[in-house]
N, C-alpha and C. Protein backbone atom coordinates (compact mmCIF):
# COMPACT_ATOMS: atom_id res chain seq x y z
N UNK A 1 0.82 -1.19 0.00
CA UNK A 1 0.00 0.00 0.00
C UNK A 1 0.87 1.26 0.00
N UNK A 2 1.86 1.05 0.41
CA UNK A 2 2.97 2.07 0.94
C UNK A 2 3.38 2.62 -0.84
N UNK A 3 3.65 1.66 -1.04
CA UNK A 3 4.36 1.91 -2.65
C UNK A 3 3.32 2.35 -3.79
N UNK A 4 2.46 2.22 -3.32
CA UNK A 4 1.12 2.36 -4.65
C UNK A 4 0.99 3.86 -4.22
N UNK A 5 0.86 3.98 -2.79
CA UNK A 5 0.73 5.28 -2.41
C UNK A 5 1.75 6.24 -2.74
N UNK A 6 3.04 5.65 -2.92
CA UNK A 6 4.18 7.10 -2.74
C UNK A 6 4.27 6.77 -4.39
N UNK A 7 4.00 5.75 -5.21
CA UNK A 7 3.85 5.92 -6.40
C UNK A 7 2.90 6.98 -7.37
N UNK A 8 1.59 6.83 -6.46
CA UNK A 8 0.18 7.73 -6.58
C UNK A 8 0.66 9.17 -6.24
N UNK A 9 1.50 9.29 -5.34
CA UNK A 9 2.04 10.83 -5.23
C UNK A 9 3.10 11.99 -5.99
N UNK A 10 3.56 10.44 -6.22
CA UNK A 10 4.95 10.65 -6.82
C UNK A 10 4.58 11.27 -8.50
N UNK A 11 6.04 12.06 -8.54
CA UNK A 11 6.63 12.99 -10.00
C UNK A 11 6.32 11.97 -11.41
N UNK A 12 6.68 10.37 -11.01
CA UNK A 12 6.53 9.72 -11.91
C UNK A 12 4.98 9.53 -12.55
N UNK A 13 4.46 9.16 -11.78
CA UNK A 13 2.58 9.01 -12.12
C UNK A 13 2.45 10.44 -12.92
N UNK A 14 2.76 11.27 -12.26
CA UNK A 14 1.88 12.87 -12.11
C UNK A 14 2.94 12.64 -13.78
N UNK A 15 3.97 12.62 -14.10
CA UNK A 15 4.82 12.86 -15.70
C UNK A 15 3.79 12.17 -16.54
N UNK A 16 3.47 10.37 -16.46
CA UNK A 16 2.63 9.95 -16.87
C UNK A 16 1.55 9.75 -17.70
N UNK A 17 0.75 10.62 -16.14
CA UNK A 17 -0.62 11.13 -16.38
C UNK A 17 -0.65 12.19 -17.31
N UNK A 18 0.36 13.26 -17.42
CA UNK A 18 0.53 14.33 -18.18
C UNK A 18 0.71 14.04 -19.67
N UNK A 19 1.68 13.14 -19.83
CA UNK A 19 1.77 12.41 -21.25
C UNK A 19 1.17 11.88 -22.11
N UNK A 20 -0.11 11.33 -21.26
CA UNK A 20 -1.83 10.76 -21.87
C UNK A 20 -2.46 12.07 -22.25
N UNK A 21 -2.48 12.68 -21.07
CA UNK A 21 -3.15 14.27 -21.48
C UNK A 21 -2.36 14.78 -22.54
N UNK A 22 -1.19 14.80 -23.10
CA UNK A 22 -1.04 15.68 -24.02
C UNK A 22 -1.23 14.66 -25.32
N UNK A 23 -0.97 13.28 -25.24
CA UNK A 23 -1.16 13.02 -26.25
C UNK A 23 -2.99 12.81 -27.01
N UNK A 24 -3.46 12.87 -25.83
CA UNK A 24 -4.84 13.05 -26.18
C UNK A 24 -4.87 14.44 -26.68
N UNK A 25 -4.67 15.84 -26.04
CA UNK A 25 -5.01 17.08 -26.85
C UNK A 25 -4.34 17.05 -28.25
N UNK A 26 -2.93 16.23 -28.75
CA UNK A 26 -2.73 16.86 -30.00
C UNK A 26 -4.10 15.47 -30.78
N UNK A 27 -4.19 14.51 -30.22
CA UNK A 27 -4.86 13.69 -31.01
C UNK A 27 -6.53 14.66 -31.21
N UNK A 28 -6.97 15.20 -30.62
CA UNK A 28 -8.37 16.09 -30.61
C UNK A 28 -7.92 17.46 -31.68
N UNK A 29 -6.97 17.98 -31.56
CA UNK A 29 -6.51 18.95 -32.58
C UNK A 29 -6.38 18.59 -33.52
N UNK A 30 -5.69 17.04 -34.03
CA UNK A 30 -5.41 16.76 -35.36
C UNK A 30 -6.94 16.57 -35.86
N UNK A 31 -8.00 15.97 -35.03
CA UNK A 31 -9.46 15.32 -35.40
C UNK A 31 -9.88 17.09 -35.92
N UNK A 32 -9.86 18.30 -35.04
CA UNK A 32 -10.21 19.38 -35.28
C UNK A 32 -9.66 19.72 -36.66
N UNK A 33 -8.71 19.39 -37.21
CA UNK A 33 -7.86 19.69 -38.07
C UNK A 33 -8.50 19.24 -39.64
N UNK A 34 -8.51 17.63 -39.42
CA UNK A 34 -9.16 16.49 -40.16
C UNK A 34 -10.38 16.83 -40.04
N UNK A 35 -11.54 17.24 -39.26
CA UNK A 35 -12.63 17.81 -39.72
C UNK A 35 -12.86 19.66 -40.58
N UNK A 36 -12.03 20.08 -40.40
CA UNK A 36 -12.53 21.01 -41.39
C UNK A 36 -11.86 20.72 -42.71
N UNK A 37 -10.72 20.19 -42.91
CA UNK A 37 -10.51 20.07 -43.91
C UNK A 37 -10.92 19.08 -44.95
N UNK A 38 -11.60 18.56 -44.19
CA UNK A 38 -12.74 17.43 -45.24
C UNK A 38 -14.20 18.35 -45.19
N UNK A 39 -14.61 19.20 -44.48
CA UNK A 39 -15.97 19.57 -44.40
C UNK A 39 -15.62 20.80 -45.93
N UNK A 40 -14.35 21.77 -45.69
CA UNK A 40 -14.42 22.21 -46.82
C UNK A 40 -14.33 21.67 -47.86
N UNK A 41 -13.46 20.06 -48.02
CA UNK A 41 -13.61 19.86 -49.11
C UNK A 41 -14.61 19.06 -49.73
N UNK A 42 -15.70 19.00 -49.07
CA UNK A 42 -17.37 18.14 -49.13
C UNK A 42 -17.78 19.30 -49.53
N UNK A 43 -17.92 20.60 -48.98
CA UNK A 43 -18.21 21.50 -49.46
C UNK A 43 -18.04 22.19 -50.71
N UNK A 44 -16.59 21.81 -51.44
CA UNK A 44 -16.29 22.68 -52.93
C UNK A 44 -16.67 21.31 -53.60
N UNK A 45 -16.87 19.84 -52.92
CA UNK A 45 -17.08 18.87 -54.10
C UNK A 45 -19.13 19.30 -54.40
N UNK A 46 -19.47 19.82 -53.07
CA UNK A 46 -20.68 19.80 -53.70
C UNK A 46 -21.02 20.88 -54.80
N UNK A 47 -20.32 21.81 -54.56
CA UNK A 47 -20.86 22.40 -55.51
C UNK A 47 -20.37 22.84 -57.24
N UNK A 48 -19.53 22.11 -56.68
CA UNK A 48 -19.46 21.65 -58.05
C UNK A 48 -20.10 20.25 -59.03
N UNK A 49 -20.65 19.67 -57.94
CA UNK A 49 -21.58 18.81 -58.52
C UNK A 49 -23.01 19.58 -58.75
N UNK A 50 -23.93 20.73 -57.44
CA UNK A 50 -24.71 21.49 -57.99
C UNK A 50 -24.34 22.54 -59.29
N UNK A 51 -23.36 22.49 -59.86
CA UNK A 51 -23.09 23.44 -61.07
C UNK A 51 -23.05 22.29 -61.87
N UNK A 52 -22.65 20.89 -62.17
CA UNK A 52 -22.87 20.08 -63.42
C UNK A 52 -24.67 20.18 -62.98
N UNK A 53 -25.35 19.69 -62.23
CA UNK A 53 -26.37 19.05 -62.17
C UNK A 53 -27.70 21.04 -62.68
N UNK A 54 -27.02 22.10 -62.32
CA UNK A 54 -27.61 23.26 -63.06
C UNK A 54 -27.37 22.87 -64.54
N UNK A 55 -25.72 22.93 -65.12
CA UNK A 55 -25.67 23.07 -66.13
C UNK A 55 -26.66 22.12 -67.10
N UNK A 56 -26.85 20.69 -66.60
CA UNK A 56 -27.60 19.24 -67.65
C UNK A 56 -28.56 20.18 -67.46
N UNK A 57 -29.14 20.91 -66.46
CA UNK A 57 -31.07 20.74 -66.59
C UNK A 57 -30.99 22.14 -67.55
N UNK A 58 -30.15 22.94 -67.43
CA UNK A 58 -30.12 23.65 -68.46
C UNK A 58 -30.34 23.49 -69.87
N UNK A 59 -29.01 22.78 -70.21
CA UNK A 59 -28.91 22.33 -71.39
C UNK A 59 -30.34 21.19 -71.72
N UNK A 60 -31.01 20.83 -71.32
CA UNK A 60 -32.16 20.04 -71.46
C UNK A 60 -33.26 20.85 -71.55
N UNK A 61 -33.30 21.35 -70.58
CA UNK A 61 -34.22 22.54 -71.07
C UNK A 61 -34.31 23.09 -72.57
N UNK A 62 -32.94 23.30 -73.03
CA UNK A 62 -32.43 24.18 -74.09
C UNK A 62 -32.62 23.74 -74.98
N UNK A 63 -32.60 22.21 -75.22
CA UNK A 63 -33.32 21.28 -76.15
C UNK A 63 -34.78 20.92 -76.14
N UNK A 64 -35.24 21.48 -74.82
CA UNK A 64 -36.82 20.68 -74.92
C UNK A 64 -37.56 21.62 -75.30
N UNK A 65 -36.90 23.10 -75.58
CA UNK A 65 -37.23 24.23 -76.46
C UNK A 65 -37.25 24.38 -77.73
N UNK A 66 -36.31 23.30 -78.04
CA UNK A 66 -35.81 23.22 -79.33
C UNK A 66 -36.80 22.04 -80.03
N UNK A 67 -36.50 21.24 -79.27
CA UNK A 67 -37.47 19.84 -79.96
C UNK A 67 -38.27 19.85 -79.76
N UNK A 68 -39.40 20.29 -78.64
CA UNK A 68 -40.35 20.08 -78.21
C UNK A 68 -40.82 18.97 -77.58
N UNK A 69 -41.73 18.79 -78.18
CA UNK A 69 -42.70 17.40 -77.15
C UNK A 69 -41.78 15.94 -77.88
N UNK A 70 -41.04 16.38 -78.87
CA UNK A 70 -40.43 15.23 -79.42
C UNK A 70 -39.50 14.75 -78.83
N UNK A 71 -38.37 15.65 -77.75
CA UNK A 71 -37.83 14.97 -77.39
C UNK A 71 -38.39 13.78 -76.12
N UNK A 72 -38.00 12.62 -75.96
CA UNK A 72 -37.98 12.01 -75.06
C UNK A 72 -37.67 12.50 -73.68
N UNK A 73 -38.65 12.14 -72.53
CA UNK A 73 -38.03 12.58 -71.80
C UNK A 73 -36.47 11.37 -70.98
N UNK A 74 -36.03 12.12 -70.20
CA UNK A 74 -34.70 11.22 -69.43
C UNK A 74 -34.96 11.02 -68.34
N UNK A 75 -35.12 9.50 -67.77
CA UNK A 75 -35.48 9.57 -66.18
C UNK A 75 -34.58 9.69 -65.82
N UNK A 76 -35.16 10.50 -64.33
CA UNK A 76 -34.18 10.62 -63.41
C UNK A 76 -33.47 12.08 -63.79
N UNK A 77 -33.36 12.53 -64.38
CA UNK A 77 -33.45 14.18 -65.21
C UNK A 77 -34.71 15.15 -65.21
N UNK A 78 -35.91 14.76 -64.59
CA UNK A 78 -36.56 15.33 -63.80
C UNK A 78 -36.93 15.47 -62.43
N UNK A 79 -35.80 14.46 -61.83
CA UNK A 79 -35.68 14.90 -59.96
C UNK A 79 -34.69 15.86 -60.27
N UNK A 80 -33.50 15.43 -60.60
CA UNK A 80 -32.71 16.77 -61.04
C UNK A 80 -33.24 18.13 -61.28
N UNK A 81 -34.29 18.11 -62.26
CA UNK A 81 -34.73 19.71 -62.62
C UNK A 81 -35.54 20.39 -61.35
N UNK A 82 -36.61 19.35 -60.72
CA UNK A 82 -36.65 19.71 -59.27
C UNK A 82 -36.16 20.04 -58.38
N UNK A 83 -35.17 19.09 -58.03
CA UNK A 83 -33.97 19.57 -56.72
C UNK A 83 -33.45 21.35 -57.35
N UNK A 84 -32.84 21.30 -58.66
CA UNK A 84 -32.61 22.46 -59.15
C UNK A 84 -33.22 23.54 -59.14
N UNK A 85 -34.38 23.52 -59.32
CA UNK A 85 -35.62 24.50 -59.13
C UNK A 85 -36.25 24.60 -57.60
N UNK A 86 -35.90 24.11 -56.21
CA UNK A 86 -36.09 23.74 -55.00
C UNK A 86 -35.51 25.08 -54.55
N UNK A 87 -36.11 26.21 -53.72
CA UNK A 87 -35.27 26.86 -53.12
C UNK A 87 -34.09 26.15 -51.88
N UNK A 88 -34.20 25.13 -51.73
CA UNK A 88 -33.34 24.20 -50.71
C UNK A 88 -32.09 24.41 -51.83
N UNK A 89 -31.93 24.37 -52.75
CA UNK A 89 -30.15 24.11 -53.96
C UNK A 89 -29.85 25.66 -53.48
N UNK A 90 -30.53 26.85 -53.70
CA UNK A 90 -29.84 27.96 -54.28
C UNK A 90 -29.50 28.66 -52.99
């Protein structure tokens, strides 16, 4: 008991204990680190996927002006023109 105790008091534990603690704060900084730099880059991938997915409904549009009722429509190219037209995209 003697030794657990002057161990529990002791410079060595207390160095230790300090060494967990720091390696835990840089490990929470690097996570801080690793989350924004994936959130921005989720962020420039989306929108550059909302600028292809503007540009198709555009360009479809631009043809269904052109062709009219003849063209076919494309499934799945009218959830697109929705989401696009959604004030939730812009």
């Amino acid at each position: 008991m003697e030794q657990v105790y002057g161990y529990l008091t002791g410079a060595r534990f207390r160095h230790r204990v300090e060494a967990i603690v720091e390696k835990f704060s840089d490990m929470q900084e690097d996570l801080a680190k690793e989350r924004k730099a994936t959130t921005r880059l989720w962020a420039k991938r989306e929108a550059q996927i909302q600028g292809v997915i503007g540009s198709t409904v555009g360009m479809y549009g631009d043809l269904q002006g052109i062709a009219g009722k003849v063209m076919q429509e494309i499934e799945g190219l009218d959830v697109l023109v929705i989401e696009a037209s959604s004030p939730e995209t812009e």
